[in-house]
C-alpha atoms as a PDB file:
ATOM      1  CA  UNK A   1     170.391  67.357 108.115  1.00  0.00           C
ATOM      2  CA  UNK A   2     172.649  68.727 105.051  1.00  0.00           C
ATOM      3  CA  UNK A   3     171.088  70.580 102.513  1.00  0.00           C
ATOM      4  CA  UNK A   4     171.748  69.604  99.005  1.00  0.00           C
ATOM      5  CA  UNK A   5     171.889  72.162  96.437  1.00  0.00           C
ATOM      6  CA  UNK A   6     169.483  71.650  93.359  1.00  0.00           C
ATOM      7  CA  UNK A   7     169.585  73.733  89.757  1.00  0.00           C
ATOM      8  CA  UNK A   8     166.510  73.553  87.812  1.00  0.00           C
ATOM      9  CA  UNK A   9     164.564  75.851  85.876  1.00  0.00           C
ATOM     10  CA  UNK A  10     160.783  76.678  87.421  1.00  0.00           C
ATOM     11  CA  UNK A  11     158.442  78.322  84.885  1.00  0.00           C
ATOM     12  CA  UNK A  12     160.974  79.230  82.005  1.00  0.00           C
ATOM     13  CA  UNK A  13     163.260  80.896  84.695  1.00  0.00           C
ATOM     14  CA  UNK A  14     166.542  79.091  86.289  1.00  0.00           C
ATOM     15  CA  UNK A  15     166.138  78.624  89.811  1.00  0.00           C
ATOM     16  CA  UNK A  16     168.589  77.223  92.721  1.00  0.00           C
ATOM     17  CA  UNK A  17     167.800  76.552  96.296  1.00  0.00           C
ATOM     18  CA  UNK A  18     168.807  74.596  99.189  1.00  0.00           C
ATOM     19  CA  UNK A  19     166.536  71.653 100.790  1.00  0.00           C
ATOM     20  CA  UNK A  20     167.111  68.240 102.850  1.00  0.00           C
ATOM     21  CA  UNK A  21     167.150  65.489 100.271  1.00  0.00           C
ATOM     22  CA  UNK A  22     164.120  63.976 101.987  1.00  0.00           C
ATOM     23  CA  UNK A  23     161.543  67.535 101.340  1.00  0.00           C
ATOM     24  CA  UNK A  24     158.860  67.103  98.137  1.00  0.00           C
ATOM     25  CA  UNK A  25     159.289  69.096  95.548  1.00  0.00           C
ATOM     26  CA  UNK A  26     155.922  70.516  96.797  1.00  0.00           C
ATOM     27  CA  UNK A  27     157.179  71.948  99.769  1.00  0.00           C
ATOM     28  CA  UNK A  28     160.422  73.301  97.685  1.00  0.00           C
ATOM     29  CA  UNK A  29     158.117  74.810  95.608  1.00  0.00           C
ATOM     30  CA  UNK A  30     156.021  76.776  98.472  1.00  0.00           C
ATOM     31  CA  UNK A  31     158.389  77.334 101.454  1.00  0.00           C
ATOM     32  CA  UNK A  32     161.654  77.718  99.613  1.00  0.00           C
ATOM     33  CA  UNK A  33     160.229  79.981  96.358  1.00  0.00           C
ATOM     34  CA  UNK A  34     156.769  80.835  97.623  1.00  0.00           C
ATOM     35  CA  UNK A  35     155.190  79.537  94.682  1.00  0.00           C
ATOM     36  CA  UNK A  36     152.160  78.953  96.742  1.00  0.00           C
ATOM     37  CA  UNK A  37     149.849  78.187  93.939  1.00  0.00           C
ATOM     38  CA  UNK A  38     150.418  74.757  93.669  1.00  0.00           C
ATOM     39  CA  UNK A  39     148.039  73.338  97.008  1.00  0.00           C
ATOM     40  CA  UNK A  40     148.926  70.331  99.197  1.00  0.00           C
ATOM     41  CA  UNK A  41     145.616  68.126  99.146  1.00  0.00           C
ATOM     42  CA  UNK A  42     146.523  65.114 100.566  1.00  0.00           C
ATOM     43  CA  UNK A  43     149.959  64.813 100.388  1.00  0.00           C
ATOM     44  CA  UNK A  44     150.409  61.690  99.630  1.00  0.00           C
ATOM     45  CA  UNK A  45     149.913  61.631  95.743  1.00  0.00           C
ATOM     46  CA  UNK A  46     146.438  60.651  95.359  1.00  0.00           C
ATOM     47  CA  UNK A  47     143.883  63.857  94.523  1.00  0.00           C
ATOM     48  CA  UNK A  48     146.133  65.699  91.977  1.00  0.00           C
ATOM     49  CA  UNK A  49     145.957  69.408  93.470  1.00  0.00           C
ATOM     50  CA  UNK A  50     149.916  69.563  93.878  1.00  0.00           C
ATOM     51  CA  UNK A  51     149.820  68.304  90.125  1.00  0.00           C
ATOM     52  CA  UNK A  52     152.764  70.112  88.267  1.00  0.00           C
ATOM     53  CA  UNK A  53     154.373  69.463  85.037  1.00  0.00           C
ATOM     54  CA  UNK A  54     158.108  67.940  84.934  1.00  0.00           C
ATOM     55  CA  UNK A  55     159.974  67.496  82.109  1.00  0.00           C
ATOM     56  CA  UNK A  56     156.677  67.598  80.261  1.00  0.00           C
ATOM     57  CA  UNK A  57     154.886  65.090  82.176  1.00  0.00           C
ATOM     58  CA  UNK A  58     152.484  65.969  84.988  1.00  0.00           C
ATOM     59  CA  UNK A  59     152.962  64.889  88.172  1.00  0.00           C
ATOM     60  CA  UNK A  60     152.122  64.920  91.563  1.00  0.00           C
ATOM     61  CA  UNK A  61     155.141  67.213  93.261  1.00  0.00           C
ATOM     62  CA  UNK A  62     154.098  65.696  96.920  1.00  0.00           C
ATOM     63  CA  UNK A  63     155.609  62.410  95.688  1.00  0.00           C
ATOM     64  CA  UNK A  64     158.381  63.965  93.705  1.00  0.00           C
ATOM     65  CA  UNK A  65     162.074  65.103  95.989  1.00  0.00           C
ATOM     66  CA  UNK A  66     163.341  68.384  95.544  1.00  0.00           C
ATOM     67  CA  UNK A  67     166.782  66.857  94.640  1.00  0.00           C
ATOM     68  CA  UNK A  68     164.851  65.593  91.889  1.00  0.00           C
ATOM     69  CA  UNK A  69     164.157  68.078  90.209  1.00  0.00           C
ATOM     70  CA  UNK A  70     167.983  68.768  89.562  1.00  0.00           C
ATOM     71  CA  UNK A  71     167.865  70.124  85.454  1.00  0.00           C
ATOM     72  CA  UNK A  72     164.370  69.617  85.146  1.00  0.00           C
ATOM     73  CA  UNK A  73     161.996  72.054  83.387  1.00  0.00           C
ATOM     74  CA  UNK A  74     159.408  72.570  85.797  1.00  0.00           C
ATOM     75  CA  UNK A  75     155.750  74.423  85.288  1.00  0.00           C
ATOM     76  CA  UNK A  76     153.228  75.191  87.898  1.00  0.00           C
ATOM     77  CA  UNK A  77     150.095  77.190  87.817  1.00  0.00           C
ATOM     78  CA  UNK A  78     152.038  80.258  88.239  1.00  0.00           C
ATOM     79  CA  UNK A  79     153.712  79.863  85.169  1.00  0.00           C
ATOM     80  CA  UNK A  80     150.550  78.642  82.847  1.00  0.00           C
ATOM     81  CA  UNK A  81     149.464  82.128  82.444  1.00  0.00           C
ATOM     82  CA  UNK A  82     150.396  84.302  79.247  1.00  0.00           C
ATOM     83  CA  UNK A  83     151.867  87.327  80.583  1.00  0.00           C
ATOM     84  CA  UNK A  84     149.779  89.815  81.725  1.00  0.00           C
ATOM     85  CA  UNK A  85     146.677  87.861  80.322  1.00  0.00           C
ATOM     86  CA  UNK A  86     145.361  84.078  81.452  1.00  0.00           C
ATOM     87  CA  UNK A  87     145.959  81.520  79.432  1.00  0.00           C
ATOM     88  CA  UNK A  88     142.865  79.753  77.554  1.00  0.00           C
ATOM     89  CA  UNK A  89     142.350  77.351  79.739  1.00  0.00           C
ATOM     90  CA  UNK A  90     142.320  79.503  82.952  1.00  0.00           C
ATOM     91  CA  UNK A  91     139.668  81.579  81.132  1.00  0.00           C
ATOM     92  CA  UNK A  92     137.617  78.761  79.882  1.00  0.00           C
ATOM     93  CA  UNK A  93     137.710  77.302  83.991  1.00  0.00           C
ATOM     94  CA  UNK A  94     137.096  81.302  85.490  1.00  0.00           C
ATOM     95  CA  UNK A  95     134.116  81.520  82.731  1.00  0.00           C
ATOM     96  CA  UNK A  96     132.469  77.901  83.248  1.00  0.00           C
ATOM     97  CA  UNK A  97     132.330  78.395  86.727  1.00  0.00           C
ATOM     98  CA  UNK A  98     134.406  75.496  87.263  1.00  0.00           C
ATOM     99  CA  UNK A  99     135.942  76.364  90.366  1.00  0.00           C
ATOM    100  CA  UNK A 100     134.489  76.638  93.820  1.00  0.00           C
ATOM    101  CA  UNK A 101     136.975  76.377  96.975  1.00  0.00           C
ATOM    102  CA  UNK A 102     140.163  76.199  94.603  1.00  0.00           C
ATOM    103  CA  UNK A 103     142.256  73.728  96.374  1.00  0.00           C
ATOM    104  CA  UNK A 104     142.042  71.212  93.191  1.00  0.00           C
ATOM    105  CA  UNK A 105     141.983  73.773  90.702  1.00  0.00           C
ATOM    106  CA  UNK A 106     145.522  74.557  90.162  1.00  0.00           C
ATOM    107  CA  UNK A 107     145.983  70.947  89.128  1.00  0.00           C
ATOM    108  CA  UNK A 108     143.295  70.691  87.083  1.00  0.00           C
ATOM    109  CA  UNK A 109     144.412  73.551  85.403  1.00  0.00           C
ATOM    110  CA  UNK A 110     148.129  72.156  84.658  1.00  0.00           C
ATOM    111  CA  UNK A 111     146.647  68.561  83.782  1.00  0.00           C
ATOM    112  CA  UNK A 112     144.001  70.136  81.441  1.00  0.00           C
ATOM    113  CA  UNK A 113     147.249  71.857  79.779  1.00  0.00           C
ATOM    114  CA  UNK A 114     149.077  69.155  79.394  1.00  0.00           C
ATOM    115  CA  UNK A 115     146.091  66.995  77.921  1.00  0.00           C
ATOM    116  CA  UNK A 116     145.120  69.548  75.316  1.00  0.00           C
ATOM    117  CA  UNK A 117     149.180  70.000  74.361  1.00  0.00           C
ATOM    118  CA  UNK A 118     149.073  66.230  73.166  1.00  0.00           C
ATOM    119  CA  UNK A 119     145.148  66.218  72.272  1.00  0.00           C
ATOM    120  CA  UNK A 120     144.139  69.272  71.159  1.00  0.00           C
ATOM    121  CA  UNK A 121     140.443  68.022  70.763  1.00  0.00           C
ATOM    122  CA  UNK A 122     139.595  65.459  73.418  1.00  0.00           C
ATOM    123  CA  UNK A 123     136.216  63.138  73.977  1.00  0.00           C
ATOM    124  CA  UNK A 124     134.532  63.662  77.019  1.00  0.00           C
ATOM    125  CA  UNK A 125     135.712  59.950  78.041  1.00  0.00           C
ATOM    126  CA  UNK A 126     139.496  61.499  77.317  1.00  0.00           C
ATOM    127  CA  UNK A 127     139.179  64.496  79.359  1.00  0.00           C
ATOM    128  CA  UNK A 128     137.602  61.964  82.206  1.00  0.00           C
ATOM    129  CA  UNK A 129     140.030  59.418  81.750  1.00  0.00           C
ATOM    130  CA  UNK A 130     142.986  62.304  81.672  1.00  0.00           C
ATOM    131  CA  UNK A 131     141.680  64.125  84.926  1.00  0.00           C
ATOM    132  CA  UNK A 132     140.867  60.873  86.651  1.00  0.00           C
ATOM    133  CA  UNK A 133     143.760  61.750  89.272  1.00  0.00           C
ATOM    134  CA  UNK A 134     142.571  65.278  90.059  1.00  0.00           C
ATOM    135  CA  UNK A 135     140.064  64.827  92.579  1.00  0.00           C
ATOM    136  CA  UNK A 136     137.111  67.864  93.668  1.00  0.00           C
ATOM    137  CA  UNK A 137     134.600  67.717  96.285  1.00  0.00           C
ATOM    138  CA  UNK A 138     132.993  70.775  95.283  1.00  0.00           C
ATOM    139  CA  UNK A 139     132.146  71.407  91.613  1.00  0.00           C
ATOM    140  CA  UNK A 140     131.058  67.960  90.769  1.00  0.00           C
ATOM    141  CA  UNK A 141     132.774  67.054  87.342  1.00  0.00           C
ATOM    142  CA  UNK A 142     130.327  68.079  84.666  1.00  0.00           C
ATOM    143  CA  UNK A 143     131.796  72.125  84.781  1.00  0.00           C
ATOM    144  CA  UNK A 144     135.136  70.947  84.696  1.00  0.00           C
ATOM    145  CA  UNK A 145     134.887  68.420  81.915  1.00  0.00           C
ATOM    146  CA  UNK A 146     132.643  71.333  80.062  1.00  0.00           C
ATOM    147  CA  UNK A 147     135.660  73.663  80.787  1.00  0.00           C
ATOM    148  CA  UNK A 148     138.244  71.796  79.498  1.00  0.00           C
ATOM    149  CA  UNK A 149     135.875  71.231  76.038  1.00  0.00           C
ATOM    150  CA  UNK A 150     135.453  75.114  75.880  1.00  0.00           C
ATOM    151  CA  UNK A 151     139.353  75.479  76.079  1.00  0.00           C
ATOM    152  CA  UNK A 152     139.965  72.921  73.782  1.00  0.00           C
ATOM    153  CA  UNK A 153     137.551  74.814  71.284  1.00  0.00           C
ATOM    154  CA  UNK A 154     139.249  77.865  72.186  1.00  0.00           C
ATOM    155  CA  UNK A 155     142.543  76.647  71.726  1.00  0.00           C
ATOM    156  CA  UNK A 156     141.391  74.959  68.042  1.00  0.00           C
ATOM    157  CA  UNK A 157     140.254  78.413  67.145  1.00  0.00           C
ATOM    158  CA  UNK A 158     143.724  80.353  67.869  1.00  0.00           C
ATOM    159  CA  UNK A 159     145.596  77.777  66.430  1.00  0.00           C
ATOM    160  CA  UNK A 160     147.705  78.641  62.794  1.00  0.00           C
ATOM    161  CA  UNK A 161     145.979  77.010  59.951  1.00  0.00           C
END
């Protein structure tokens, strides 16, 4: 099958690869750049753990092509952290135990992002309603929705007056 050639900037860094026009973006992402954070859940766009932000909306990169992403401005988990140091949110999740197996966590983690980018001080309805795509069978919700409300708080704190 040809390969098409795609441009696209992953994580503030320009990027180019090669893949068949019918590959995910999600398989781009881990086989052609090893970005392996982002996990494959159940590829097929419905528990969020391949969630990644495009363009700055989040999406689910199973259901996204890799010729797709041609000039996009793509972030996944790898690219959420602040240097050296993890971001807020990544702290608040590590600190509120909100994390067991860590297959959904990587999406939770760009979707909680996203959410507190455009609503820096959510209800616990709006973080439920948000993360209602980003599915866990381990945690339960309650230390994720906590999380996110720490990080949020966190966030507020840091933020120029």
């Amino acid at each position: 099958m040809k390969k098409t050639q795609v441009q696209t900037i992953v994580n503030g860094r320009p990027v180019e690869f090669l893949c068949e026009p019918r590959q995910s973006l999600l398989e781009v992402l881990r086989d052609n750049l090893s970005l392996t954070g982002t996990k494959e859940g159940c590829n097929d766009g419905n528990c969020g753990a391949c969630t990644v932000e495009m363009d700055g909306r989040i999406v689910p990169s199973c259901l996204v092509l890799g010729v797709e992403a041609e000039g996009a401005q793509i972030v996944t988990i790898e690219g959420i952290a602040l240097g050296s140091g993890l971001h807020e949110v990544q702290k608040a999740f590590l600190e509120g135990a909100a994390l067991q197996c860590g297959v959904c966590t990587p999406g939770f983690i760009v979707a909680t992002k996203a959410l507190l980018e455009q609503n820096p001080n959510p209800t616990e309805h709006e973080i439920r309603f948000w993360l209602a795509n980003n599915l866990c069978r381990c945690t339960g919700y309650d230390k994720i929705v906590r999380s996110v409300q720490a990080a949020a708080c966190r966030l507020q704190e840091e933020a120029p007056a």
